[in-house]
Each structure stands twice: as structure tokens, then as C-alpha cells.
Protein backbone atom coordinates (compact mmCIF):
# COMPACT_ATOMS: atom_id res chain seq x y z
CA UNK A 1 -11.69 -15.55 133.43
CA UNK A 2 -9.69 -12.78 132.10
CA UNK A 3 -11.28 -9.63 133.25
CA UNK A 4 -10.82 -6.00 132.43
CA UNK A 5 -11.83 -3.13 134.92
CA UNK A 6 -11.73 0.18 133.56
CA UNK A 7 -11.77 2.72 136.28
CA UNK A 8 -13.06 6.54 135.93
CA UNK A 9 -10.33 8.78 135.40
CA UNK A 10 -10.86 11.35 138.68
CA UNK A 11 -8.52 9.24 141.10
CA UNK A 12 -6.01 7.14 140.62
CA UNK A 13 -6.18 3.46 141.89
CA UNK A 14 -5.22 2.86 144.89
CA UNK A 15 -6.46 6.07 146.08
CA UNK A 16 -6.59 8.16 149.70
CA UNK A 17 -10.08 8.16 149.20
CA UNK A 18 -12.29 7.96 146.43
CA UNK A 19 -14.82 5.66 147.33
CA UNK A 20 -15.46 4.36 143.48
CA UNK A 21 -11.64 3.41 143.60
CA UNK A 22 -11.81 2.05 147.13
CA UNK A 23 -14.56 -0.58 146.04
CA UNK A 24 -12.52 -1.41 142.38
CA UNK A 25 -9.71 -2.57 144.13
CA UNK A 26 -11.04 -4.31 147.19
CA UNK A 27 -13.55 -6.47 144.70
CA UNK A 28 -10.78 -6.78 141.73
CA UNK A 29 -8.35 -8.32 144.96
CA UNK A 30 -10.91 -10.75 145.82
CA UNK A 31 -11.63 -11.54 142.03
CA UNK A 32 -8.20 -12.18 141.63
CA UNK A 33 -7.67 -15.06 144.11
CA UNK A 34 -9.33 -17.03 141.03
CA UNK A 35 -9.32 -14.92 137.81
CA UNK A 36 -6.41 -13.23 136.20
CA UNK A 37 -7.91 -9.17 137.09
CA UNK A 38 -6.60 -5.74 134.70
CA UNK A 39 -7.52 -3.02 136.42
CA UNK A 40 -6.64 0.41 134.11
CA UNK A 41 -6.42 4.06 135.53
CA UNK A 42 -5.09 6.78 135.54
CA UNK A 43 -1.36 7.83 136.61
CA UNK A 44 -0.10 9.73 139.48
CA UNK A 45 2.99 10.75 141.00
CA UNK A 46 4.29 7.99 143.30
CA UNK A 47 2.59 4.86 141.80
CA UNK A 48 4.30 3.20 138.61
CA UNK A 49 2.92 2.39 135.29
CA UNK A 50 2.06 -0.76 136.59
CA UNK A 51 1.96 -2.84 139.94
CA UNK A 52 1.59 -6.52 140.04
CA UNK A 53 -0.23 -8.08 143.38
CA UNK A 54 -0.63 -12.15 142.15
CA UNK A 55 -3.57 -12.37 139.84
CA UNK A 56 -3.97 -8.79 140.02
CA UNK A 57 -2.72 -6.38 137.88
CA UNK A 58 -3.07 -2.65 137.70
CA UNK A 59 -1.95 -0.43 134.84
CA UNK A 60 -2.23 3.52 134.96
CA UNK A 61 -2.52 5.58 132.06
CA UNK A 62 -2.14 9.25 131.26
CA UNK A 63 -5.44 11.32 132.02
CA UNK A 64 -6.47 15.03 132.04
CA UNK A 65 -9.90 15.00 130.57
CA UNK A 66 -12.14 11.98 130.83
CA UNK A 67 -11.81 11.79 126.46
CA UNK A 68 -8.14 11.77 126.54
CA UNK A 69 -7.97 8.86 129.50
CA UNK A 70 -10.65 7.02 127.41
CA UNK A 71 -8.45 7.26 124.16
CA UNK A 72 -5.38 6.23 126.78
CA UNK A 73 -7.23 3.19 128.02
CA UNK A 74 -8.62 2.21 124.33
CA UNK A 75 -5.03 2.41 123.26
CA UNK A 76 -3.41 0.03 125.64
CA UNK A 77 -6.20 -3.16 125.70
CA UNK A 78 -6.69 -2.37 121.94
CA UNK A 79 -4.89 -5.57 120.64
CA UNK A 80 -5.85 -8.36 123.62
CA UNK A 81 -8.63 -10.50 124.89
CA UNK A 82 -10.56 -10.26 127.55
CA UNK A 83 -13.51 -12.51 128.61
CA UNK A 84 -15.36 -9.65 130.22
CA UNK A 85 -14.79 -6.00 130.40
CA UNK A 86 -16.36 -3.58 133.62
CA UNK A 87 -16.39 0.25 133.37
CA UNK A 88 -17.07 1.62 136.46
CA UNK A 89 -19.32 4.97 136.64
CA UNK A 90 -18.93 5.77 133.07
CA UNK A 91 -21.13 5.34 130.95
CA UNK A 92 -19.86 7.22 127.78
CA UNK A 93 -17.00 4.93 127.91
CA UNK A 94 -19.02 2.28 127.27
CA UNK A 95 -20.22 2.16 123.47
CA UNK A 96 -16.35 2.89 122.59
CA UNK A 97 -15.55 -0.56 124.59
CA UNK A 98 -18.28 -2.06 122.32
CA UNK A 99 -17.26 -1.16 119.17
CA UNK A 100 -13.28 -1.67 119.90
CA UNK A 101 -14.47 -5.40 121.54
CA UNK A 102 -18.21 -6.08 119.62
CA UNK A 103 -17.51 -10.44 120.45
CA UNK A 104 -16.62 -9.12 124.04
CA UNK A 105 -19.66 -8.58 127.22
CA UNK A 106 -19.18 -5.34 128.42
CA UNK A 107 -20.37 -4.57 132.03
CA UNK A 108 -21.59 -0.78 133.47
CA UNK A 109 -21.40 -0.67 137.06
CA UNK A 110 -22.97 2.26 138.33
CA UNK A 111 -22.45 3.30 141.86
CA UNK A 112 -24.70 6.51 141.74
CA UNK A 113 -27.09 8.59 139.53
CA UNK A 114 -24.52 11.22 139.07
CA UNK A 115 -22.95 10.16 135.99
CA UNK A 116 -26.48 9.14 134.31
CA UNK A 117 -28.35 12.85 135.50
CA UNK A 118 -29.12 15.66 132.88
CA UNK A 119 -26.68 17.76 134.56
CA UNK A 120 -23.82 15.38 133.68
CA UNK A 121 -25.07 14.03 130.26
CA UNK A 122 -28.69 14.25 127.85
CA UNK A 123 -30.67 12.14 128.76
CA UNK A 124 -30.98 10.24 125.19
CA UNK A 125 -27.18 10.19 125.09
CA UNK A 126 -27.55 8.76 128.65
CA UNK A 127 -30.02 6.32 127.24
CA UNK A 128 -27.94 5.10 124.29
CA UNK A 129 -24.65 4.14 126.54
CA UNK A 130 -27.13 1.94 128.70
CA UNK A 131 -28.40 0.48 125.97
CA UNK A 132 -24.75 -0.68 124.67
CA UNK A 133 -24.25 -2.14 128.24
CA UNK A 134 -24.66 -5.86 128.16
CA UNK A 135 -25.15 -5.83 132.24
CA UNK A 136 -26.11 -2.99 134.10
CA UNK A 137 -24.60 -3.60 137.83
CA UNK A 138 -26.35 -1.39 140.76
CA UNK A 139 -24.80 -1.62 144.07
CA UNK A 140 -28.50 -1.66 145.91
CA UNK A 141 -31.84 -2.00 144.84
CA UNK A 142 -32.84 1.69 145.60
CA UNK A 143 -30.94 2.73 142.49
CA UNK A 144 -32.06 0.09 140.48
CA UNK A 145 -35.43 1.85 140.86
CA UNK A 146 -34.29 5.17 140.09
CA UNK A 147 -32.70 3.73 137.08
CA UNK A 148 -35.78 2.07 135.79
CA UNK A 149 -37.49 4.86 136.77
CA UNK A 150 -35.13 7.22 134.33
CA UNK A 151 -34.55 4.71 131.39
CA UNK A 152 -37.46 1.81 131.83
CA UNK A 153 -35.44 0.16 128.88
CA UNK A 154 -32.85 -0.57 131.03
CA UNK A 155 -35.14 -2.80 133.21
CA UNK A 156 -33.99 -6.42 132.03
CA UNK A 157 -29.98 -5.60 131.85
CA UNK A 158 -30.20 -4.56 135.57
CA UNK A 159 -28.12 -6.31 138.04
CA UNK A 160 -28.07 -5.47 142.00
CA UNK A 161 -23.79 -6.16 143.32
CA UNK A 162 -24.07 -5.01 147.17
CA UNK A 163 -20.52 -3.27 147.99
CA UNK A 164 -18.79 -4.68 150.89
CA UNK A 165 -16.22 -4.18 153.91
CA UNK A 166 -13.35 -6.19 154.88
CA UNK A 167 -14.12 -6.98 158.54
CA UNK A 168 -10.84 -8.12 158.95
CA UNK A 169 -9.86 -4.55 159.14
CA UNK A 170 -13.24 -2.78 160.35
CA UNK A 171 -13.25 -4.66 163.06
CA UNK A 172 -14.35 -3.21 166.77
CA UNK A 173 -11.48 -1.66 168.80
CA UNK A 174 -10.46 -3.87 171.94
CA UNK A 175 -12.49 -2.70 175.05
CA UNK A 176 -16.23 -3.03 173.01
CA UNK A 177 -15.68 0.74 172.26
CA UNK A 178 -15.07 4.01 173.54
CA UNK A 179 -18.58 4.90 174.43
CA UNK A 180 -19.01 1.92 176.62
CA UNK A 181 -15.47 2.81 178.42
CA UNK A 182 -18.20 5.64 180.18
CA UNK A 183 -16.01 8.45 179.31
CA UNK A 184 -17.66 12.35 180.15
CA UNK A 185 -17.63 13.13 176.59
CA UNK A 186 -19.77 11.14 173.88
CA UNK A 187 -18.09 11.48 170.20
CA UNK A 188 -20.47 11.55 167.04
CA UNK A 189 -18.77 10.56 163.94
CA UNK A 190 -19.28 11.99 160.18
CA UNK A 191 -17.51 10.16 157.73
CA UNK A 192 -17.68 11.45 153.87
CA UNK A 193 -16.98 14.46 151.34
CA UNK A 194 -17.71 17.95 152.90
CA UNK A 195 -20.67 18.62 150.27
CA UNK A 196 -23.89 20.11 150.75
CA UNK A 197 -26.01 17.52 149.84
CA UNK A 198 -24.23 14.84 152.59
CA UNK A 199 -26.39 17.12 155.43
CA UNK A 200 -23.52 17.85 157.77
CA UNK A 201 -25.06 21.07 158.95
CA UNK A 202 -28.37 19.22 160.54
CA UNK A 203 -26.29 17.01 162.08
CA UNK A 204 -24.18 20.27 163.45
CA UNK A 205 -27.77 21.27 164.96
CA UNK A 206 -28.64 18.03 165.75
CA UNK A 207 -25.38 17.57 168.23
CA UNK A 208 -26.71 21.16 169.50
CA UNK A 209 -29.71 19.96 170.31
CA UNK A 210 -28.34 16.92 171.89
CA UNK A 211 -25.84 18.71 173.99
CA UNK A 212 -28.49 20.85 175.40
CA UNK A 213 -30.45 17.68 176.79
CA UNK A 214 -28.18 14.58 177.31
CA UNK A 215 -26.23 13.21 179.84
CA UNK A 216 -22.77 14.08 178.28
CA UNK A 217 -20.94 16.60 177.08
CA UNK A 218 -20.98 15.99 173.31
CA UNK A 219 -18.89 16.54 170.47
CA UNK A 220 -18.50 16.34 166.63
CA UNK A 221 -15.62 14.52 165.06
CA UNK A 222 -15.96 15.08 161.16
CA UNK A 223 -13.46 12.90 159.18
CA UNK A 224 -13.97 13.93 154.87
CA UNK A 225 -11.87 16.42 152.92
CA UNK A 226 -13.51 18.94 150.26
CA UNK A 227 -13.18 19.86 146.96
CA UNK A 228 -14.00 23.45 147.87
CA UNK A 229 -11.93 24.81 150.76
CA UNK A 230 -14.50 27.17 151.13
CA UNK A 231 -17.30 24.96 152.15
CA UNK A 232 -15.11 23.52 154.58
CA UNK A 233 -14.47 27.16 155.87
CA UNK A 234 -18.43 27.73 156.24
CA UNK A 235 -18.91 24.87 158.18
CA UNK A 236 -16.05 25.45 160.82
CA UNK A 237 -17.73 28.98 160.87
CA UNK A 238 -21.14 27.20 161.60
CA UNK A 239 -19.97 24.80 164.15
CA UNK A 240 -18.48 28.28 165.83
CA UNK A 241 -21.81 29.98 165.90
CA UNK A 242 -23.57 27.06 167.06
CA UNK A 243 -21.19 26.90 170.21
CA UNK A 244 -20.55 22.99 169.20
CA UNK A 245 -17.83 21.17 169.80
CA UNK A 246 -16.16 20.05 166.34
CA UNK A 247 -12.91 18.62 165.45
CA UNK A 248 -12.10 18.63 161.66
CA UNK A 249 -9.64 15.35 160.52
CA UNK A 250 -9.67 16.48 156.59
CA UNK A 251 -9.16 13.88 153.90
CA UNK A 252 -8.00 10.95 156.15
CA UNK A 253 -6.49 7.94 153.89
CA UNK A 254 -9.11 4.63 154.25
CA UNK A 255 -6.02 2.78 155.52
CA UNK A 256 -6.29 4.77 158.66
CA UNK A 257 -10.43 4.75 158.48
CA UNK A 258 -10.74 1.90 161.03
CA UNK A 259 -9.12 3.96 163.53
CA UNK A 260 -11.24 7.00 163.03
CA UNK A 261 -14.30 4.91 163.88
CA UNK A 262 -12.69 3.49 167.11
CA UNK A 263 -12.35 7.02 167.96
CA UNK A 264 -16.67 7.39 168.17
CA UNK A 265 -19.76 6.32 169.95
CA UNK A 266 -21.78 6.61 167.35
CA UNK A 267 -22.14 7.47 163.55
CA UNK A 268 -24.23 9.70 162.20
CA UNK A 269 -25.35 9.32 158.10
CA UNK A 270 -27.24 12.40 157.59
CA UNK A 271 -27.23 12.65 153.64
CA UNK A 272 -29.90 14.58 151.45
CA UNK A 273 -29.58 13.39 148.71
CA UNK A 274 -30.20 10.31 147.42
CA UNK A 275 -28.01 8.09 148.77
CA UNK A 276 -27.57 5.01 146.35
CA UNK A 277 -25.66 2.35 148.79
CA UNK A 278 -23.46 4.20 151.83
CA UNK A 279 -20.30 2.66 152.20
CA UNK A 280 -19.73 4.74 155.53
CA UNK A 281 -22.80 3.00 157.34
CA UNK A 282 -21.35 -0.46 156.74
CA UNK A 283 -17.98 0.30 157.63
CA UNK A 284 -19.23 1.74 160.90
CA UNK A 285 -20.97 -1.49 161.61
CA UNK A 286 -18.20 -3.58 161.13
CA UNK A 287 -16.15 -1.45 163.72
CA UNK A 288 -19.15 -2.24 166.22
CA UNK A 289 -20.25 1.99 166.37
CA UNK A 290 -24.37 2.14 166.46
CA UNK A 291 -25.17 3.63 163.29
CA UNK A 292 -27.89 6.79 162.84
CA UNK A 293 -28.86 7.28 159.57
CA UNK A 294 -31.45 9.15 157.05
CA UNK A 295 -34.01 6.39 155.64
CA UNK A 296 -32.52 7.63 152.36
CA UNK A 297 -32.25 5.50 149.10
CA UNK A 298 -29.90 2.38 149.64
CA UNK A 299 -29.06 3.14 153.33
CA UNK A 300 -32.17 1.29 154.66
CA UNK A 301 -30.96 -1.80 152.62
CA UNK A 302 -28.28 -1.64 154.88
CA UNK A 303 -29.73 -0.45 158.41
CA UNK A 304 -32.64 -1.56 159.78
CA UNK A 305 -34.50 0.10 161.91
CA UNK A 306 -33.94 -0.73 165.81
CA UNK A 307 -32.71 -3.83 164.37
CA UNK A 308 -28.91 -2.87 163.05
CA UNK A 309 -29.23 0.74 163.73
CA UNK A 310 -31.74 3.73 163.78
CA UNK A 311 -33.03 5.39 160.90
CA UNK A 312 -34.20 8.62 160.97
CA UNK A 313 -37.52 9.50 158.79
CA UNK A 314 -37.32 13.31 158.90
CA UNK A 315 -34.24 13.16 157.67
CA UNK A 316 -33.90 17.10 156.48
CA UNK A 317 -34.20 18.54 160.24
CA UNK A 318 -32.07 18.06 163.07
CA UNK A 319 -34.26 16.94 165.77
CA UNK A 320 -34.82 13.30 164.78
CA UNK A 321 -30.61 12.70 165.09
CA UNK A 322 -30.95 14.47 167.67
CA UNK A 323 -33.24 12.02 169.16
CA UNK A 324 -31.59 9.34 168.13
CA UNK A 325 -28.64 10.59 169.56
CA UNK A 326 -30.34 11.04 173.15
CA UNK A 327 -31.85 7.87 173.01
CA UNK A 328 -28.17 5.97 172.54
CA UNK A 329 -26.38 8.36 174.97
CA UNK A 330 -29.21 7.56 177.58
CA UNK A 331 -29.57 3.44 176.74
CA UNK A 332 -25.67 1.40 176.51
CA UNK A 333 -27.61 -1.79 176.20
CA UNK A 334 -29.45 -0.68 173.55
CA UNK A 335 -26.35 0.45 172.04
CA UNK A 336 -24.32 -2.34 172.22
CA UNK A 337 -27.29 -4.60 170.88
CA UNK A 338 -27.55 -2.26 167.70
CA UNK A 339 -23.36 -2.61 167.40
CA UNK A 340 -23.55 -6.03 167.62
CA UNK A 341 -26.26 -6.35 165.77
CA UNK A 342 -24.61 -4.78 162.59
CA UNK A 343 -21.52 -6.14 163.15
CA UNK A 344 -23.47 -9.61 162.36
CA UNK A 345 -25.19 -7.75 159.27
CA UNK A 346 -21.79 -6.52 157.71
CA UNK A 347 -20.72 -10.76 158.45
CA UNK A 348 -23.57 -11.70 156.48
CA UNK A 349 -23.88 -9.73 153.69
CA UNK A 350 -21.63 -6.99 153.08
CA UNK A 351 -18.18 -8.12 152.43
CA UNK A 352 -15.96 -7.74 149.81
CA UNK A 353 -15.69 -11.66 149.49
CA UNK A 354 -19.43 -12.24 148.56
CA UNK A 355 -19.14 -8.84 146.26
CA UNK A 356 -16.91 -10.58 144.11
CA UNK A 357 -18.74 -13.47 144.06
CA UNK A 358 -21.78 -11.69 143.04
CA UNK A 359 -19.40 -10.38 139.79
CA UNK A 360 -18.21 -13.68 139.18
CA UNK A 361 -22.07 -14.55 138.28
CA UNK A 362 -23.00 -11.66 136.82
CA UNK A 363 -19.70 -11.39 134.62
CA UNK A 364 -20.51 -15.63 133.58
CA UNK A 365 -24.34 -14.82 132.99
CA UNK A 366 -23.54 -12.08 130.37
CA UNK A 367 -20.71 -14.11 129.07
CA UNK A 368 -23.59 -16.63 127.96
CA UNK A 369 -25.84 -14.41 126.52
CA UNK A 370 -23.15 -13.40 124.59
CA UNK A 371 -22.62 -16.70 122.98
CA UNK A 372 -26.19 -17.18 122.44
């Protein structure tokens, strides 16, 4: 197949790390060990107009506000063929794609509610750019709910992808980890955007509370840059005033991710908000770091309870982390069960490798409703 990805227009691909560009490329490499892959967006100093990796090829385009990328994008692809087209988190790009390609399946994958919420766009305008989808793709099942929930049209276009990892990469650090090394101090890891709705502050008071109790010193490694320095600011303030240890990594590039993790004993999810799939929690697995996250949206697709991980139910207050945290501080074997546990998890159904194959259907299946 010839296939066009169209990514949004906030970071360019490859990026340090923007998660929606992190999964385009990692599923568009894997695509193109059999397909011939376009993957359009937007420029930036230090990559070139276009990069060629095999069957992979990715073209970047001038951007500034999401309608003059849009008319970029249109403007190169205007005049070729492509068997299937994918925009990625936009869907106002997606009636343009229609009309400029009407013989053509166009794909929306949607990795979060943000782009489809009445803050971002009306909801009838929403409404209309599903409704020009041919495929709707969802990266868990918790979304697709929310999305039939929102727009019960959109029921029979829906299509759950699951993201993936490349264990090759997030693989656990030689030793089994640095918990299990019995080292004084136990290290809990945050990994995402310093944002209010990701919950960093109960997990602040959660590694109080833990600290106060436990067996081990323990301390707070947060790895995630911010869009507002100022947040940032408040939460260094906050780790201050809770007497916590915290170390601050800022933006770290997902090249170097799989050494952050080796750095932990655990990880610690404690989002808000709904949480449509959580990236983080499977890349933690791989590593072989017990994973503690809120049973929020799409995260319990990916841990199971005592099983891959623990999930916190009470996820809004610190003191259910904080158990959690205890309870893997106090128990190694139940630690390195729940490690190895997800590690198998991640194996079985969270790599990039089956994403793509996943698109490969999805991309044929609309294909043939097209003809039809």
C-alpha cells in the first residue's frame, strides 16, 4: 500500500518528545518494512525537508497555525495517489482530505478527547469531521466509549489500534533493577508533561506519606518538561514545603527514556484526568519497573491489578500510592513478580510490531468499503 500520515502540526517528526509524534513514527517504521509510508509535518531547524529511511519517507512542511500547515500539507500530496490517508489528532483536517481525495479512505486516529472537546472545537463541527472519517482509530477501548458516548454516530466507524513499545529498547537494565540491588534509597519515577491534570502533586504527598512509614529513605525522580515554566516553579516550591526529596530531569529526549526508567524502583501514573491509553505505564513495564497507577480510562487496559501492576482506585488522594508504594518497598518478591509480569504483557500485546499490524487491517478494511 501507499500510505499517507499526516501528522498535527505542534511538533515536528522525529520529535524530543511529543508522544503523538513518538507513536507516528515508531508505527509508520514498522509499516514501512512492507508498504511504501509518507509521513508529512511540520519543519524545524535541524531536520531537512525530507529524510528517507527505506520504505519510509518523511516530508516537513512550513507551519505556524494549524490552517496554514493544513493548506502546506494539502499543497504538497495535492497531485498524487495514495491508497489510504491517516490524520493523526485532527480532526478538522479531515473533511479537507476528503474533498481534495473523495475516491481515497481517509483514516482519524485519535489518541485523546482533547482535540474532539467543546473547549477545542463545537461540538456539531466536532460531529461533522467524524462523520467525514471513513475509520475512526482509538488507541484503547476506554476512549472508544467516551467517543460513543459524545457522538453515538460515530459508533460503527470506530476502530480500537493499542499503541506499543519497542522492547528492544525498553528493556530491563542488567542486574534485574536498581531496587532489587537493596540500595538505602528507593526511587519513584514520574514520567510525562508537568500539567495539572497528570496529578503530580498527590504523588508529591503520596512519597510524603511513604517516607514517613517505609523502610527506606525515599525519593522523587520526575522526568517531563512544561509548557509553563511556572507550573514547574510551583511544584519545586511544593516538593520544598513538603520536605520531599525531588530531583527534576526536564524535557528528557525518548532516546534517552530507557535509561531514566533504569534509574527507578517503581513508577508511579497518577493522572486525573482521563487518561485515554498511557504510553508511560507500558514503557515502564517493558524496562521491568512495577508500575502504580490510577484505575483511570485506558490505563487498566494496560495494568492489571496485582497481576501486571497495582492500580490505585482513589486515585485523587495520596494515600492509596502511598500504599502501594509501602506495600512494594516492604515485598521484593512481589515486586519482581509484578515486573516480570508486565514485562510479559508489553511482549504480548503492546508493541509497535502488532500496532502496525493492527493498521495494516484497519487501513485494508476501509480500503474495501471504499470500493463497495
Amino acid at each position: 500500500m501507499r500510505i499517507l500520515i499526516v501528522a498535527p502540526e505542534q511538533y515536528p517528526v522525529p520529535t524530543l518528545s511529543g508522544s503523538v509524534e513518538i507513536c507516528i513514527l515508531a508505527a509508520a517504521r514498522q509499516l514501512a518494512k512492507r508498504h511504501r509510508v509518507t509521513v508529512i509535518s511540520r519543519q524545524s531547524p535541524g531536520l531537512p525537508r525530507r529524510t528517507v529511511e527505506g520504505g519510509l519517507t518523511i516530508e516537513r512542511v512550513k507551519t505556524g497555525s494549524p490552517e496554514r500547515y493544513l493548506r502546506a500539507v494539502l499543497h504538497s500530496v495535492k497531485d498524487r495517489h495514495y491508497d489510504v490517508i491517516q490524520v493523526d489528532n485532527r480532526p478538522r483536517f479531515v473533511p479537507p482530505f476528503k474533498s481534495l481525495f473523495p475516491g481515497t479512505p481517509v483514516l482519524l486516529f485519535l489518541h485523546s478527547l482533547n482535540f474532539v472537546s467543546k473547549r477545542r472545537i463545537p461540538q456539531h463541527r466536532a460531529a461533522a469531521c467524524l462523520a467525514a472519517a471513513d475509520r475512526i482509530l482509538v488507541n484503547s477501548a476506554s476512549l472508544r466509549r467516551e467517543i460513543i458516548r459524545r457522538f453515538p454516530h460515530a459508533a460503527a466507524k470506530l476502530r480500537r489500534i493499542p499503541l506499543g513499545v519497542d522492547p528492544a529498547r525498553f528493556t530491563p537494565s542488567r542486574g534485574g533493577g536498581k531496587g532489587r540491588a537493596g540500595r538505602y534509597t528507593y526511587t519513584v519515577l514520574y514520567c510525562g508533561r508537568l500539567i495539572r491534570r497528570k496529578g503530580i502533586p498527590v504523588l508529591m504527598r503520596a512519597v510524603r506519606l511513604a517516607a514517613r512509614s517505609g523502610p527506606k529513605r525515599v525519593e522523587l525522580l520526575v522526568a517531563g518538561g512544561s509548557g509553563k515554566p511556572a507550573y514547574a516553579a510551583e511544584l519545586k516550591r511544593l516538593a520544598r514545603g513538603l520536605g520531599i526529596r525531588a530531583r527534576f530531569l526536564g524535557t528528557v529526549p525518548h532516546s534517552r527514556m530507557p535509561g531514566v526508567y533504569a534509574q527507578a524502583d517503581c513508577f508511579v501514573c497518577p493522572s486525573q484526568g482521563h487518561e485515554a491509553f498511557g504510553l508511560v505505564n507500558a514503557e515502564a513495564m517493558a524496562c521491568g519497573i512495577p508500575v502504580i497507577a490510577a484505575a483511570n480510562g485506558g490505563i487498566r487496559e494496560l495494568v492489571r491489578h496485582r497481576r501486571t501492576g497495582l492500580l490505585v482506585k482513589a486515585y485523587r488522594r495520596p494515600e492509596g500510592y502511598a500504599s502501594a508504594i509501602r506495600t512494594l518497598m516492604s515485598s521484593p518478591s512481589l515486586a519482581a513478580r509484578l515486573a516480570a509480569a508486565g514485562r510479559r504483557e508489553v511482549l504480548r500485546r503492546f508493541t509497535w510490531r502488532r500496532t502496525a499490524e493492527l493498521l495494516a487491517q484497519a487501513y485494508g478494511a476501509a480500503g474495501s468499503n471504499q470500493e463497495r
